[in-house]
PDB file of N, CA and C in Angstrom:
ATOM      1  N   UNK A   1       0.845  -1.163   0.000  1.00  0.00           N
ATOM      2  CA  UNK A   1       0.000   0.000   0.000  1.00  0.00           C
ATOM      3  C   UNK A   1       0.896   1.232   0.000  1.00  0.00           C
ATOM      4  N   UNK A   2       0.582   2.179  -0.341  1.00  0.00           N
ATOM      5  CA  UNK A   2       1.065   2.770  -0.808  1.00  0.00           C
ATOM      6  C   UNK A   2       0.958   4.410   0.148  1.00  0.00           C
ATOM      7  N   UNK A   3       2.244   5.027   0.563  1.00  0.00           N
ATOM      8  CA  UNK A   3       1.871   6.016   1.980  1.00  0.00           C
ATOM      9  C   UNK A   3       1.277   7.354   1.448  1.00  0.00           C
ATOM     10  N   UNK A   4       0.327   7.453   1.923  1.00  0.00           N
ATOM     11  CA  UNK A   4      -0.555   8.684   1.113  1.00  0.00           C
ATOM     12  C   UNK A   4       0.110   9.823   1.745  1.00  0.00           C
ATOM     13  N   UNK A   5       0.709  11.020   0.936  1.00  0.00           N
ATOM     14  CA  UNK A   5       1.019  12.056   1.065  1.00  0.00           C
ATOM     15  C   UNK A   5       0.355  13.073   2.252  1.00  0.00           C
ATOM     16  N   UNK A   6       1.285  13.991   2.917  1.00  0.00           N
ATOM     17  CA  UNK A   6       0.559  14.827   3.943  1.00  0.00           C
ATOM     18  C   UNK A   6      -0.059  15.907   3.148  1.00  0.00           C
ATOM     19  N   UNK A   7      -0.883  16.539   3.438  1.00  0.00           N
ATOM     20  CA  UNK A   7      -1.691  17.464   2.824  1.00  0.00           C
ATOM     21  C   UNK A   7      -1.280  18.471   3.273  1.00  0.00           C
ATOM     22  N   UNK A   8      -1.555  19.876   2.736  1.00  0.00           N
ATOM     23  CA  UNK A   8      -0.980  21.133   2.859  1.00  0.00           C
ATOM     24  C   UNK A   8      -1.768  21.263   4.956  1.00  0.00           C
ATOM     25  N   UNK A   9      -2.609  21.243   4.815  1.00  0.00           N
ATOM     26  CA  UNK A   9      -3.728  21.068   6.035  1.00  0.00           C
ATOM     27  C   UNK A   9      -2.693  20.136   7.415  1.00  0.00           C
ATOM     28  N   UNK A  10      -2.421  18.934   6.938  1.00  0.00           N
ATOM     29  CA  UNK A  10      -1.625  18.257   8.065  1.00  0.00           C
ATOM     30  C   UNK A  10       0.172  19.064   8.018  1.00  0.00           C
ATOM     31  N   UNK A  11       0.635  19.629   7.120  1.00  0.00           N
ATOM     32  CA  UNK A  11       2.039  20.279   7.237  1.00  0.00           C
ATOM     33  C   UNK A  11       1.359  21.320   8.474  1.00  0.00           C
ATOM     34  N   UNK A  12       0.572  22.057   8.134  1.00  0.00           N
ATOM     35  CA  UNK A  12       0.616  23.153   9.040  1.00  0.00           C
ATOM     36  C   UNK A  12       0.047  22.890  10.311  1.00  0.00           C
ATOM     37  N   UNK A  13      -0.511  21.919  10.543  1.00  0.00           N
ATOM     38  CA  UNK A  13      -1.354  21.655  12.269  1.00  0.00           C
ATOM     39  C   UNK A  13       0.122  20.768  12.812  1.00  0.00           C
ATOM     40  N   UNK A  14       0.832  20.200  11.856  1.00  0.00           N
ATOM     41  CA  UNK A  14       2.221  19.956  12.606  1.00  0.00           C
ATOM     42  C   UNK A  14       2.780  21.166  12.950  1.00  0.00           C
ATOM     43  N   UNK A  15       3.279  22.071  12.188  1.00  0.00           N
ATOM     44  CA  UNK A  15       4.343  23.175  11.848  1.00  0.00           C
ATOM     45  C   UNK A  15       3.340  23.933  13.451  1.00  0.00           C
ATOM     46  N   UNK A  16       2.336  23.988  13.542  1.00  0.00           N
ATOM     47  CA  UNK A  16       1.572  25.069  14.758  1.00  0.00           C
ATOM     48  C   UNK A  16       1.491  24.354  15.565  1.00  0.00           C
ATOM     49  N   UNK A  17       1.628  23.113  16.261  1.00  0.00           N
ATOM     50  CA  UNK A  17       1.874  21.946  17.018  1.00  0.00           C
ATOM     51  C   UNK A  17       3.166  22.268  17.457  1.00  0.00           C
ATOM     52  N   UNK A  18       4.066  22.075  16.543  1.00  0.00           N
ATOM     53  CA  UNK A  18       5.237  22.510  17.317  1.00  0.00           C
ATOM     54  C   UNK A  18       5.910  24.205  18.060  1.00  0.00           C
ATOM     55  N   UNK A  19       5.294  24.754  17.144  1.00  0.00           N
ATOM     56  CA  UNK A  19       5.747  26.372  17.476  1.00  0.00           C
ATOM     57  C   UNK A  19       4.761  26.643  18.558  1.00  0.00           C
ATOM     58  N   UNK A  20       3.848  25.925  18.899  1.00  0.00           N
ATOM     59  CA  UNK A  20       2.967  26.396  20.120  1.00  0.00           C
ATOM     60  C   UNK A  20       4.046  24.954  21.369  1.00  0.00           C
ATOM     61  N   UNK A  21       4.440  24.339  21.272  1.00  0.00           N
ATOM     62  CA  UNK A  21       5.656  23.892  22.240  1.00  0.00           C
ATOM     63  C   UNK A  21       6.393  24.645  22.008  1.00  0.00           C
ATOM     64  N   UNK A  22       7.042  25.390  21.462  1.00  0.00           N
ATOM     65  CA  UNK A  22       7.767  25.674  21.276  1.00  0.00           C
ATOM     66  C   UNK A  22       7.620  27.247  22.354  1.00  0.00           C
ATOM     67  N   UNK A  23       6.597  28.195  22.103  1.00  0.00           N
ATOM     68  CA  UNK A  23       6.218  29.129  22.889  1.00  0.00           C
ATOM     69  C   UNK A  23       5.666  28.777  24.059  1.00  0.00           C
ATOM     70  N   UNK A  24       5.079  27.757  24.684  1.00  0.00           N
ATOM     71  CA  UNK A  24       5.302  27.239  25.853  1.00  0.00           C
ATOM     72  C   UNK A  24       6.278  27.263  26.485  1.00  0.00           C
ATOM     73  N   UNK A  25       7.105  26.319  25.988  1.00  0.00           N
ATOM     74  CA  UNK A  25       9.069  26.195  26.613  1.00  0.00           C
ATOM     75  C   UNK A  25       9.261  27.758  27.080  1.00  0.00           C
ATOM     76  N   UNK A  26       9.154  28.691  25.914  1.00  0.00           N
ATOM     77  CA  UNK A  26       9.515  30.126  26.218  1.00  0.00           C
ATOM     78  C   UNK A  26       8.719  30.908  27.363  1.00  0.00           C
ATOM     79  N   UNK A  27       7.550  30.368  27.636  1.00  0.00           N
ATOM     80  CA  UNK A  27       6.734  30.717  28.364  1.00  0.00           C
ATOM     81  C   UNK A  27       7.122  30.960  29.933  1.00  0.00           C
ATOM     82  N   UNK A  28       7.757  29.454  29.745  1.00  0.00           N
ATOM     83  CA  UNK A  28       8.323  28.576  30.589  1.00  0.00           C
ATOM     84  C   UNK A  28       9.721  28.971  31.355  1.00  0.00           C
ATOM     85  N   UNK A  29      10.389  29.267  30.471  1.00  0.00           N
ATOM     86  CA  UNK A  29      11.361  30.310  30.797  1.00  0.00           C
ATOM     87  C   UNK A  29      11.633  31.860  31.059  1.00  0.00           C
ATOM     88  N   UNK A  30      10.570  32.104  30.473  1.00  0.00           N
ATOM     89  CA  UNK A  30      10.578  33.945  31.115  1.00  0.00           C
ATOM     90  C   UNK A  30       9.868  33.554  31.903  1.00  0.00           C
ATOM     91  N   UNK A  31       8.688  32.731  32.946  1.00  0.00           N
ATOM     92  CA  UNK A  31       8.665  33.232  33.712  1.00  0.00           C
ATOM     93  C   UNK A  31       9.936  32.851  35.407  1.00  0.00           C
ATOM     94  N   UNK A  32      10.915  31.906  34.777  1.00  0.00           N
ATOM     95  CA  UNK A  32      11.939  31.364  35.737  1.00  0.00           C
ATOM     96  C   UNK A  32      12.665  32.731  34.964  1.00  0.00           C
ATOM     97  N   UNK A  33      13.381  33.205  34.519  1.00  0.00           N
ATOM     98  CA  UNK A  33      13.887  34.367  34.309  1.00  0.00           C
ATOM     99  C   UNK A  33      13.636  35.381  35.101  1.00  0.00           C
ATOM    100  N   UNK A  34      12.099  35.707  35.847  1.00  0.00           N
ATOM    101  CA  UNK A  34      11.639  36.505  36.458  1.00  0.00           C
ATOM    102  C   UNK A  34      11.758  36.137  37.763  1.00  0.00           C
ATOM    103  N   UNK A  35      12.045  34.959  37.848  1.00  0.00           N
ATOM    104  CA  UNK A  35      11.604  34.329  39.677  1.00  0.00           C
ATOM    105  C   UNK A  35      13.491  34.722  39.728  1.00  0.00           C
ATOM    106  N   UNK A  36      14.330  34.397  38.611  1.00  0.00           N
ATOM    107  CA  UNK A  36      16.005  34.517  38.996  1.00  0.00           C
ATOM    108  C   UNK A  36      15.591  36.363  39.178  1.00  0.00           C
ATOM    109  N   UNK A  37      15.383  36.981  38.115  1.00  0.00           N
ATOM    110  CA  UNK A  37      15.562  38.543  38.533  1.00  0.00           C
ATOM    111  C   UNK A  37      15.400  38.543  39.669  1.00  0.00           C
ATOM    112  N   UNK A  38      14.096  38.613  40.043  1.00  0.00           N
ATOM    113  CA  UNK A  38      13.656  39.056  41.371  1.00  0.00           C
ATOM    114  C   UNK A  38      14.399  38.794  42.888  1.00  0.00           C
ATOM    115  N   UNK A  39      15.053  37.453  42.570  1.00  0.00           N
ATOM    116  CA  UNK A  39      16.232  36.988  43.593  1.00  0.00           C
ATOM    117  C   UNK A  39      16.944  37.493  43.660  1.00  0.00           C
ATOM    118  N   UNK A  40      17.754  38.044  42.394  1.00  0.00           N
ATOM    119  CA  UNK A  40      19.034  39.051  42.093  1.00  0.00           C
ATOM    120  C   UNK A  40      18.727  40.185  42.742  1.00  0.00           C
ATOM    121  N   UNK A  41      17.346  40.657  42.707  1.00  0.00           N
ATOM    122  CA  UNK A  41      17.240  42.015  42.629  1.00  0.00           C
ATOM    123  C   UNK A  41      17.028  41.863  44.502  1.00  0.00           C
ATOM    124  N   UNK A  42      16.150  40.746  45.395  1.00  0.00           N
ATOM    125  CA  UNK A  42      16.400  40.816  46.488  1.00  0.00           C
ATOM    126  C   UNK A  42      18.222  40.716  46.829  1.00  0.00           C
ATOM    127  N   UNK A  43      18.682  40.291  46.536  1.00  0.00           N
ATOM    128  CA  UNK A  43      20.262  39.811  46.655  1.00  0.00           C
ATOM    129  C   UNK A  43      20.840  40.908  46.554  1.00  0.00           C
ATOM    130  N   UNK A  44      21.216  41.494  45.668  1.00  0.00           N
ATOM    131  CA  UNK A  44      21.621  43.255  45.841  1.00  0.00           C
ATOM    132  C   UNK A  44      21.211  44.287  46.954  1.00  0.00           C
ATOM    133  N   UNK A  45      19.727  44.169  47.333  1.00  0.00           N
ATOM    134  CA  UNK A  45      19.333  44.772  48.525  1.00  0.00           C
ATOM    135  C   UNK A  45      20.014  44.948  49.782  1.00  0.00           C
ATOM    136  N   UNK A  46      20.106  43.288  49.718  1.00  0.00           N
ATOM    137  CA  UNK A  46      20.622  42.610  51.058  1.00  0.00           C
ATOM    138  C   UNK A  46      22.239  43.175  50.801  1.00  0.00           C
ATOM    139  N   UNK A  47      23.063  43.214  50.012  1.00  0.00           N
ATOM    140  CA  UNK A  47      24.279  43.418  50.000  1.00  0.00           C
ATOM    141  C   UNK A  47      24.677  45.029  50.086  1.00  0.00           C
ATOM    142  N   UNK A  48      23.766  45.803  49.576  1.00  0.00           N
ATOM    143  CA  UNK A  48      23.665  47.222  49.864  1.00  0.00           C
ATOM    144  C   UNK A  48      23.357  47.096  51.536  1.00  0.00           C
ATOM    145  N   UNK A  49      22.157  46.935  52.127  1.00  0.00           N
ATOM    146  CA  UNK A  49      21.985  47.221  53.549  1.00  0.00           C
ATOM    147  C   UNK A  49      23.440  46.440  54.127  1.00  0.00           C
ATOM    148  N   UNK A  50      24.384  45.576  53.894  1.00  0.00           N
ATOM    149  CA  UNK A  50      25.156  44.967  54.830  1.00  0.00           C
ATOM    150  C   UNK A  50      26.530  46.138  54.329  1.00  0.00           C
ATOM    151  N   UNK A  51      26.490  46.687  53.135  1.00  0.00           N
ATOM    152  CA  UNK A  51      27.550  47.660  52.696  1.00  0.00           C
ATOM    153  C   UNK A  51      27.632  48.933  53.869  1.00  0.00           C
ATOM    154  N   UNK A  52      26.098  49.178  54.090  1.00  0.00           N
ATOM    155  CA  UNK A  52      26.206  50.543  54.543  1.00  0.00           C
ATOM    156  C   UNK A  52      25.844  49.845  56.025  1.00  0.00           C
ATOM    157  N   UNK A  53      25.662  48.995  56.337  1.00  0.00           N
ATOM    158  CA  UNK A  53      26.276  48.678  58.155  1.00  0.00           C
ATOM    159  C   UNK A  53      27.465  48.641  58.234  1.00  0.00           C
ATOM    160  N   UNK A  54      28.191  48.401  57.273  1.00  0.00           N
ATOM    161  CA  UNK A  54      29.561  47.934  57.247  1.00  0.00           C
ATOM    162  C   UNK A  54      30.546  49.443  57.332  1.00  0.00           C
ATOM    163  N   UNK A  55      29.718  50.185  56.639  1.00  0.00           N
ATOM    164  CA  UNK A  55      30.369  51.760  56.831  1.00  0.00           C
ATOM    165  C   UNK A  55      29.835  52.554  58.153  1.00  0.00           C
ATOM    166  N   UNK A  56      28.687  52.062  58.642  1.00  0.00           N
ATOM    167  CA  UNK A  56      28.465  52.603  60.056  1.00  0.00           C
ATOM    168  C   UNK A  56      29.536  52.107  61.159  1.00  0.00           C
ATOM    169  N   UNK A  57      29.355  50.506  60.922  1.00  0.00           N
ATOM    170  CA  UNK A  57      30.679  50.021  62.114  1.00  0.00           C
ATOM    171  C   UNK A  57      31.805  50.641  61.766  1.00  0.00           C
ATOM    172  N   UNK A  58      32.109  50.626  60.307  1.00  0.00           N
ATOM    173  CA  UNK A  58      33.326  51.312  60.558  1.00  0.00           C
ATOM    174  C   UNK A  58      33.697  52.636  61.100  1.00  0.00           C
ATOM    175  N   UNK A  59      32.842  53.691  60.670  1.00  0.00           N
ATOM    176  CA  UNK A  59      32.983  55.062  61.666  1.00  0.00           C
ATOM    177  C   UNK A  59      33.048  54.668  63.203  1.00  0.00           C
ATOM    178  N   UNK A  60      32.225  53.604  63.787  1.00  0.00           N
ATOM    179  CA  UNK A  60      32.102  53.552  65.175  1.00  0.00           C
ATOM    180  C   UNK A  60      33.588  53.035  65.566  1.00  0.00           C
ATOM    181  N   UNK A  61      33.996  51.856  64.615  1.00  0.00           N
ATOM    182  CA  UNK A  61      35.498  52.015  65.023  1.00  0.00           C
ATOM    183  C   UNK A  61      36.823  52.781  64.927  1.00  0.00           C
ATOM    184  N   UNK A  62      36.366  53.758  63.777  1.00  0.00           N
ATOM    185  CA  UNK A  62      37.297  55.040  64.023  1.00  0.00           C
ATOM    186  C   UNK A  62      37.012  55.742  64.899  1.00  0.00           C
ATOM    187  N   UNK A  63      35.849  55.757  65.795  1.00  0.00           N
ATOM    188  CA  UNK A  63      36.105  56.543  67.095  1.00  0.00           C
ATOM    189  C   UNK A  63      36.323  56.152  68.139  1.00  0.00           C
ATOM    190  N   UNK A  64      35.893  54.653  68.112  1.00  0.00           N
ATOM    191  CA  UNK A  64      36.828  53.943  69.451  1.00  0.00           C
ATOM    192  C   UNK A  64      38.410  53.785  69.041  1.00  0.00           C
ATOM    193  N   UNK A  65      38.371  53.825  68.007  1.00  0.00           N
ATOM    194  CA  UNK A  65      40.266  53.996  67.959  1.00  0.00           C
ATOM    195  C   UNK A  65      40.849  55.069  68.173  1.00  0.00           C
ATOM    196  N   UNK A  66      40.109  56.056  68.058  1.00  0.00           N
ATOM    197  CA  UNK A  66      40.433  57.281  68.349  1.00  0.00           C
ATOM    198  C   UNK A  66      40.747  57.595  70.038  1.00  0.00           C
ATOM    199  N   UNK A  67      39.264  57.404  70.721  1.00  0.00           N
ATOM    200  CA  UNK A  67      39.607  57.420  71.899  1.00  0.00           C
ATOM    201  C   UNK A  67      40.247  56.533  72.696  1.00  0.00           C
ATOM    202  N   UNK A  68      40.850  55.063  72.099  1.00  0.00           N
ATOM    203  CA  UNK A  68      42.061  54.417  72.870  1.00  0.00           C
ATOM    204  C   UNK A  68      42.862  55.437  72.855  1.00  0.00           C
ATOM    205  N   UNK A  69      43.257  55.568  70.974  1.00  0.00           N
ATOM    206  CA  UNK A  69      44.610  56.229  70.827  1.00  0.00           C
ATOM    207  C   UNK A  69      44.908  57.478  72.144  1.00  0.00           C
ATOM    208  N   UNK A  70      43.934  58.278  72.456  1.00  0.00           N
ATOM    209  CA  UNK A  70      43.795  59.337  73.640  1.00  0.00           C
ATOM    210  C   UNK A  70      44.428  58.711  74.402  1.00  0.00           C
ATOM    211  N   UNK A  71      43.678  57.863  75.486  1.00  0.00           N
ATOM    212  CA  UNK A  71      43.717  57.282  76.184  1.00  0.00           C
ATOM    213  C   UNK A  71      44.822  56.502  76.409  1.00  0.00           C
ATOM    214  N   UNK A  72      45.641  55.838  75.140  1.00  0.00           N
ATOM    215  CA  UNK A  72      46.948  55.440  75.736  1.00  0.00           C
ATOM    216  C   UNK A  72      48.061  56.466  76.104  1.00  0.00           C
ATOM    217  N   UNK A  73      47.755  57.320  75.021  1.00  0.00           N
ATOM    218  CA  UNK A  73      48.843  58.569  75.550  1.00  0.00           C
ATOM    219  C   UNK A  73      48.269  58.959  76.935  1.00  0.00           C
ATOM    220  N   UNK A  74      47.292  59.130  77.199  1.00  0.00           N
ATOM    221  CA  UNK A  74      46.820  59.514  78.795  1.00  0.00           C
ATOM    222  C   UNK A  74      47.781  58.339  79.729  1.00  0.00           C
ATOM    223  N   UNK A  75      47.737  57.779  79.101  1.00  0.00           N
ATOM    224  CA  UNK A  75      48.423  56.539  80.179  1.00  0.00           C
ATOM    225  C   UNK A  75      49.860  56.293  79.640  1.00  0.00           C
ATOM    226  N   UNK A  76      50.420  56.894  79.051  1.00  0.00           N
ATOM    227  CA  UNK A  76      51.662  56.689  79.097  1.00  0.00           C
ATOM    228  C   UNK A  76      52.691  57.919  79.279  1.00  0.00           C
ATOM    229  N   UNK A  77      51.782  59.126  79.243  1.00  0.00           N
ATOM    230  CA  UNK A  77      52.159  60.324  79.781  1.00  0.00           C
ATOM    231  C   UNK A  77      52.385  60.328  81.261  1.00  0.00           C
ATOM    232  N   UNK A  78      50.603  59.450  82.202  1.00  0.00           N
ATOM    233  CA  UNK A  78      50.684  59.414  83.161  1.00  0.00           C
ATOM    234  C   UNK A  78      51.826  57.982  84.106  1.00  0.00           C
ATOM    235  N   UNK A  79      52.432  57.397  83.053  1.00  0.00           N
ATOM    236  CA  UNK A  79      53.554  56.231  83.557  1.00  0.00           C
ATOM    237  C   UNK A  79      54.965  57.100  83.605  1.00  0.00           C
ATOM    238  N   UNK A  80      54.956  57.838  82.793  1.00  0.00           N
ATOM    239  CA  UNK A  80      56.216  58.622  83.065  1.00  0.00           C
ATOM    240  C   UNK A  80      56.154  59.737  84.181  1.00  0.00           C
ATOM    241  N   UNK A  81      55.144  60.094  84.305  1.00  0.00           N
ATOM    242  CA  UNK A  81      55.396  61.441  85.736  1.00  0.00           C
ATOM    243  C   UNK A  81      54.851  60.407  87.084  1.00  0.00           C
ATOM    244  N   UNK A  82      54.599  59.162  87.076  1.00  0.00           N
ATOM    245  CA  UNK A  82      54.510  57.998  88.323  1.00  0.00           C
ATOM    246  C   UNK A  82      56.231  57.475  88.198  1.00  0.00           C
ATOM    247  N   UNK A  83      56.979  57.710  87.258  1.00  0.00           N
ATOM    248  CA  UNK A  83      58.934  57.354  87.264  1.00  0.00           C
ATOM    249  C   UNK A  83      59.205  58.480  87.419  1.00  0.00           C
ATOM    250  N   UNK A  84      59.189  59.608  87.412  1.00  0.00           N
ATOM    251  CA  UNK A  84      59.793  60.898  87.566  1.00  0.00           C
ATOM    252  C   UNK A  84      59.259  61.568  88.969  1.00  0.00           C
ATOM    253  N   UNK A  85      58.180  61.020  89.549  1.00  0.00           N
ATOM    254  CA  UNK A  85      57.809  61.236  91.022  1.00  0.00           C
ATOM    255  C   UNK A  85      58.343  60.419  91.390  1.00  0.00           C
ATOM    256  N   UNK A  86      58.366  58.987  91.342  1.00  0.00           N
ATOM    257  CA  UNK A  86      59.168  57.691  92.325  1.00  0.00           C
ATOM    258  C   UNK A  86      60.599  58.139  92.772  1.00  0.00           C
ATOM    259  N   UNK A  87      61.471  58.238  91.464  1.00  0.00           N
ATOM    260  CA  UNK A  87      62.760  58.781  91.455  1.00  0.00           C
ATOM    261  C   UNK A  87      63.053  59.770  92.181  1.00  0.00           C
ATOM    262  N   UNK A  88      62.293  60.956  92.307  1.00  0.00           N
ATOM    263  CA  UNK A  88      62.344  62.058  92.876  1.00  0.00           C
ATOM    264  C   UNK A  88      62.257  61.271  94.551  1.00  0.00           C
ATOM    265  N   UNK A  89      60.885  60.554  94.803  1.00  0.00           N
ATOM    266  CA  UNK A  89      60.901  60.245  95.850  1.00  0.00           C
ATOM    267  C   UNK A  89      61.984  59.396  96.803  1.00  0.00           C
ATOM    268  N   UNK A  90      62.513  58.920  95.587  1.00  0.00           N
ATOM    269  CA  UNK A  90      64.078  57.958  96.293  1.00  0.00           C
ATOM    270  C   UNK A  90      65.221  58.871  96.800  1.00  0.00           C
ATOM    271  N   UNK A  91      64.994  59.766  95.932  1.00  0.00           N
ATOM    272  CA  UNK A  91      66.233  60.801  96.164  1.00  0.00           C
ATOM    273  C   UNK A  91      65.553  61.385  97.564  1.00  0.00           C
ATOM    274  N   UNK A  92      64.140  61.644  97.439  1.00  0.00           N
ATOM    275  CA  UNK A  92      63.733  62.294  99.183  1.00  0.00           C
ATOM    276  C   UNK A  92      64.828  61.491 100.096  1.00  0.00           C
ATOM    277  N   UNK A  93      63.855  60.285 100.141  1.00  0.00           N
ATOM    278  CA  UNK A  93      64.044  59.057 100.852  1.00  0.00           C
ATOM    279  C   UNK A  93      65.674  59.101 101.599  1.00  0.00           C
ATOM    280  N   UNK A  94      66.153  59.003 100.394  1.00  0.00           N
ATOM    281  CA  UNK A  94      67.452  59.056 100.807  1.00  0.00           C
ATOM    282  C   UNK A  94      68.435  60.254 101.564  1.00  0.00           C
ATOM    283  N   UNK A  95      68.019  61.483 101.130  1.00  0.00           N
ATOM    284  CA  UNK A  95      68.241  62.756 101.760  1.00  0.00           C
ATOM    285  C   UNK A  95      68.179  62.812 103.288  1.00  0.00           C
ATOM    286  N   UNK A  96      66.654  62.418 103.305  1.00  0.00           N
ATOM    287  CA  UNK A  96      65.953  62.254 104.902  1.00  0.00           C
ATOM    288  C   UNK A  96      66.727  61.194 105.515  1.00  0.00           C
ATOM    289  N   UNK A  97      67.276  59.703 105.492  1.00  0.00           N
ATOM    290  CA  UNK A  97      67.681  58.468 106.127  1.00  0.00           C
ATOM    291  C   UNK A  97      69.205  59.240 106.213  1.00  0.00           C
ATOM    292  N   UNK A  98      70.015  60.576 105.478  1.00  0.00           N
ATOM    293  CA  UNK A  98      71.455  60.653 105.715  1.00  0.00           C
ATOM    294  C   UNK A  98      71.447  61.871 107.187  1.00  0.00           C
ATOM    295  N   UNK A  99      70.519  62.392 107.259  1.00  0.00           N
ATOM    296  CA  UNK A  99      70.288  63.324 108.441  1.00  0.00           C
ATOM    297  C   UNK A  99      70.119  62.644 109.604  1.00  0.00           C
TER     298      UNK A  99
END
């Protein structure tokens, strides 16, 4: 027997058979395209708000470094006039014990 030819009618309900899978698939993918944007676009958020905590802590630690830095000179100003009183005081010490 003999295979009877497709008709102009069956080419095209194939040919629109497939291009309608075909725009499905696409369908299919913009809308996962949109679910990735939208992640991206939460994901950037999140990395901006942790940018600009990240520049707040840091000012807060330029001013606690600041006021160590004070503060050690306070204390190492005040270690040298506690050796320059001691000393002084030895020399008392000793003045007073030769009388």
């Amino acid at each position: 027997m003999a295979k009877k030819e497709p008709t102009l009618r069956d080419v095209l309900d194939g040919m629109n058979g497939r291009f309608n899978m075909v725009f499905q698939e696409l369908k299919k993918n913009d809308t996962r395209f949109d679910m990735v944007f939208r992640q991206f676009a939460f994901v950037r958020e999140e990395i901006n708000e942790l940018t600009e905590g990240q520049k707040a802590d840091g000012e807060v630690l330029d001013e606690v470094r600041q006021t160590l830095d004070g503060v050690a000179k306070a204390v190492d100003s005040d270690a040298v006039t506690i050796i320059n009183h001691e000393s002084r005081i030895t020399k008392l010490e000793k003045a007073l014990r030769v009388r």
